[in-house]
N, C-alpha and C. Protein backbone atom coordinates (compact mmCIF):
# COMPACT_ATOMS: atom_id res chain seq x y z
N UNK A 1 0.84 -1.19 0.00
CA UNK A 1 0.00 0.00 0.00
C UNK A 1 0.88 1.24 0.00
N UNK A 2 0.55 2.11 -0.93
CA UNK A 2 1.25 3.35 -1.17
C UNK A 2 1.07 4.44 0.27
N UNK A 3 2.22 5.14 0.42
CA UNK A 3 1.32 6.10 1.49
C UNK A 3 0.61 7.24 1.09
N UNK A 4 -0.43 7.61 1.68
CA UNK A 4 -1.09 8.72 0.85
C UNK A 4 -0.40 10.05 1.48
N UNK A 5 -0.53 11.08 1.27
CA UNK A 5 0.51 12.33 1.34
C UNK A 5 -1.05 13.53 1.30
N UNK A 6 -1.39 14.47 2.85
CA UNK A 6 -1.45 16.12 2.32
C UNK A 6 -1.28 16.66 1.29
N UNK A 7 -2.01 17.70 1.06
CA UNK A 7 -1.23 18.73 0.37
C UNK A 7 -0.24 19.28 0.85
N UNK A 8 -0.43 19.35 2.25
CA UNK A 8 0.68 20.04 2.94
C UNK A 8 1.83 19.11 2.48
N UNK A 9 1.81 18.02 3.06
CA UNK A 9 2.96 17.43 2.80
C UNK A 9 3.59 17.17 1.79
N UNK A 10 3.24 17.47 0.79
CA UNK A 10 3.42 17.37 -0.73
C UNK A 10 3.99 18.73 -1.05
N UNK A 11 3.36 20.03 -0.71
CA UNK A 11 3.92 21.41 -0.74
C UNK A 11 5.44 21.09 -0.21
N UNK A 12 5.69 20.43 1.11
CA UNK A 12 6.81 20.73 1.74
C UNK A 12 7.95 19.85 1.15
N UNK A 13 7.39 18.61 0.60
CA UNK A 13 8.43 17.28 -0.19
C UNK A 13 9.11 18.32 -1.32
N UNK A 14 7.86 19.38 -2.23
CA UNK A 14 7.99 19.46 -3.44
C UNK A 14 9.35 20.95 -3.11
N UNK A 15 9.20 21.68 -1.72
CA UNK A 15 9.56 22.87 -1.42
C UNK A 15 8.76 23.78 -2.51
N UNK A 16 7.17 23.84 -2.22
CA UNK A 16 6.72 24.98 -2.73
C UNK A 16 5.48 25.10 -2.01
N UNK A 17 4.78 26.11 -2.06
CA UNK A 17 3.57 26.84 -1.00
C UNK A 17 2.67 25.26 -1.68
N UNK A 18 1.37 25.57 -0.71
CA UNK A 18 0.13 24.91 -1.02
C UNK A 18 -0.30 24.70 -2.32
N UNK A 19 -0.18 26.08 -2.80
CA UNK A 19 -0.95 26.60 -3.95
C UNK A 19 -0.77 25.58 -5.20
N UNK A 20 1.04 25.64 -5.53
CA UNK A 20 1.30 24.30 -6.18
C UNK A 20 0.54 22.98 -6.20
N UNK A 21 0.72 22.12 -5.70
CA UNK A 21 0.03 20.85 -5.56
C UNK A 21 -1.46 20.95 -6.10
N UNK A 22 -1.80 22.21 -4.97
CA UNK A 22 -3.74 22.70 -5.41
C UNK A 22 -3.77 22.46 -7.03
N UNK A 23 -3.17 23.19 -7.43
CA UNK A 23 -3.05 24.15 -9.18
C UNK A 23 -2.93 22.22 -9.61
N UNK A 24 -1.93 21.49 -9.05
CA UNK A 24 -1.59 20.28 -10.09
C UNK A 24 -2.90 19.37 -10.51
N UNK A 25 -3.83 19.12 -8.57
CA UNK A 25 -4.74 18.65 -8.45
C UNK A 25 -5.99 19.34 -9.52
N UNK A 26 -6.23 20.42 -9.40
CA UNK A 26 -7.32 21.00 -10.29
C UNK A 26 -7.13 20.79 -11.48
N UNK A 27 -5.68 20.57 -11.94
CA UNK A 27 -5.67 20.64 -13.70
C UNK A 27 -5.59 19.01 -14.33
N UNK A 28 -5.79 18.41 -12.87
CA UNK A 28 -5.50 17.28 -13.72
C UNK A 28 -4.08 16.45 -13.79
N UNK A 29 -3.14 17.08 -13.18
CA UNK A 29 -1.83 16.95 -13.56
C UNK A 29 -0.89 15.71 -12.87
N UNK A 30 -1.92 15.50 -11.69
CA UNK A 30 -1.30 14.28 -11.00
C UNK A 30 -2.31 13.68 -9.97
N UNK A 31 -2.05 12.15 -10.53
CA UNK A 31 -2.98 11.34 -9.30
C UNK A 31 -3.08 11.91 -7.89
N UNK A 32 -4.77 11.94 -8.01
CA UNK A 32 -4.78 12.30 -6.16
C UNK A 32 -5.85 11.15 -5.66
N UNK A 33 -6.41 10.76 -4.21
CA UNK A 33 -7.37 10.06 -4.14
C UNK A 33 -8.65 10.99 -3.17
N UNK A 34 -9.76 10.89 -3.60
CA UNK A 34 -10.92 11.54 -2.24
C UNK A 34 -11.13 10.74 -1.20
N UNK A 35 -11.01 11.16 -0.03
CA UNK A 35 -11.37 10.29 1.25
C UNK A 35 -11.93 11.50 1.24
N UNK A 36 -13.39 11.17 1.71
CA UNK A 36 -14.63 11.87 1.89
C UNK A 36 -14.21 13.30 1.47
N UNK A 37 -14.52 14.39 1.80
CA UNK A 37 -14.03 15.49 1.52
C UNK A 37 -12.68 15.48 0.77
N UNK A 38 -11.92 14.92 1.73
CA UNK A 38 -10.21 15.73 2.08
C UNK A 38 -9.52 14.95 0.26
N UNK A 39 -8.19 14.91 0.04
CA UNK A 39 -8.02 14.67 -0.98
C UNK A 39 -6.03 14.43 -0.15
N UNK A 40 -6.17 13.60 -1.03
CA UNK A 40 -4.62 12.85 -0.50
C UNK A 40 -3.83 12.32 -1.61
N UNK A 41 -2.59 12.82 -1.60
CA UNK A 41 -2.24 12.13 -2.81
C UNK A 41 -0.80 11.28 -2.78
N UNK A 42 -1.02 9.70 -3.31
CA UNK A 42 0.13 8.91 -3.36
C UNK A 42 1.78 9.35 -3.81
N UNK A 43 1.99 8.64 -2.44
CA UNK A 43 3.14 9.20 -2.79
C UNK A 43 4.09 8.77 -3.75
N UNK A 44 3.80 7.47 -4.57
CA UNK A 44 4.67 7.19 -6.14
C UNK A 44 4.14 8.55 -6.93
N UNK A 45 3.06 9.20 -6.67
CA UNK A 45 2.44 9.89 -7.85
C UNK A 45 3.38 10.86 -8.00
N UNK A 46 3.99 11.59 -6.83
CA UNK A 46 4.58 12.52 -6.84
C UNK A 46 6.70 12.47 -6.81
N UNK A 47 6.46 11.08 -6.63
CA UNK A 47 7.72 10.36 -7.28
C UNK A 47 8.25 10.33 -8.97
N UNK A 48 6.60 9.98 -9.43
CA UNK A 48 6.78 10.07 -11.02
C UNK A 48 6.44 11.63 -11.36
N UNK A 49 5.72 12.51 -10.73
CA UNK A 49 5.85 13.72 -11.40
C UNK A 49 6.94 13.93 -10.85
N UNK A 50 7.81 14.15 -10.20
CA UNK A 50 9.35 14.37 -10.07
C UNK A 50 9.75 13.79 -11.24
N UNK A 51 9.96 12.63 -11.24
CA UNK A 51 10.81 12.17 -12.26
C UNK A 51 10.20 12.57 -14.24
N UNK A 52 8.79 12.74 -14.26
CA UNK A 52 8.84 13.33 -15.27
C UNK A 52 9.36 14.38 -15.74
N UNK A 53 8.86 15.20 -14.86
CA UNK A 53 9.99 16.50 -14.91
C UNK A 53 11.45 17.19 -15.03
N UNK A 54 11.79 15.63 -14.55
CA UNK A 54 13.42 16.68 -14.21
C UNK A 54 14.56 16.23 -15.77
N UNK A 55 14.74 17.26 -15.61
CA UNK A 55 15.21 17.80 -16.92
C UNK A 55 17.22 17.48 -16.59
N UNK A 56 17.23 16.54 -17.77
CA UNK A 56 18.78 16.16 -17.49
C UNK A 56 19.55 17.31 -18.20
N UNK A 57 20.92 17.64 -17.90
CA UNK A 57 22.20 18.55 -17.92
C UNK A 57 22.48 18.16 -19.40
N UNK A 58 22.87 19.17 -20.49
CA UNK A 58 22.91 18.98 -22.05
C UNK A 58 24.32 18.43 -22.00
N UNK A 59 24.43 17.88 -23.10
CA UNK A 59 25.85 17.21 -23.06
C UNK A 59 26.74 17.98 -23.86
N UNK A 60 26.05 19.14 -24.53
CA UNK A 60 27.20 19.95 -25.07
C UNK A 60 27.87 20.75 -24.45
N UNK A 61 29.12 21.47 -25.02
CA UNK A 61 29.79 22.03 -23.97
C UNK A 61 29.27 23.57 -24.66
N UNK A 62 29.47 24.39 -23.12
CA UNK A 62 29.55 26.14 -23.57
C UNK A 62 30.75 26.38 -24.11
N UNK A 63 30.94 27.23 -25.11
CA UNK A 63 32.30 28.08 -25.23
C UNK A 63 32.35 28.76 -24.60
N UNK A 64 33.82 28.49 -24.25
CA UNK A 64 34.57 29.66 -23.05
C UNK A 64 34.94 31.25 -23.68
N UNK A 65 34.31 31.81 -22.49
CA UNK A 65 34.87 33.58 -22.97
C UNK A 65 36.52 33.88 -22.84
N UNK A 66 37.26 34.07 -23.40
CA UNK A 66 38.47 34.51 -23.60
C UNK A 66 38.78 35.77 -24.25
């Protein structure tokens, strides 16, 4: 069983206000579950939106200023 996760706690994993997570939940953007009212969301869900997101380092190089 996955653990389910706050918003709060999800704001604080992600290091960003409430508002975030809110905005993800309303658009659709990542699994959440309803327990009666409240809304909780797994915590793989927010494992894979991490990992969708993160954007790997380019392998080209900058030219140097000289």
């Amino acid at each position: 069983m996955d653990r389910l996760l706050t918003v709060d706690q999800v704001a604080e994993l992600l290091g960003t206000t409430v508002r975030f997570p809110r905005r993800l939940i309303e658009e659709r953007r990542i699994t959440f579950v309803k327990v009666g009212r409240h809304v909780r969301i797994p915590e793989r869900a927010i494992v894979a939106y991490i990992e969708a997101n993160t954007v790997a380092p380019s392998a080209r190089q900058l030219r140097s200023v000289a």
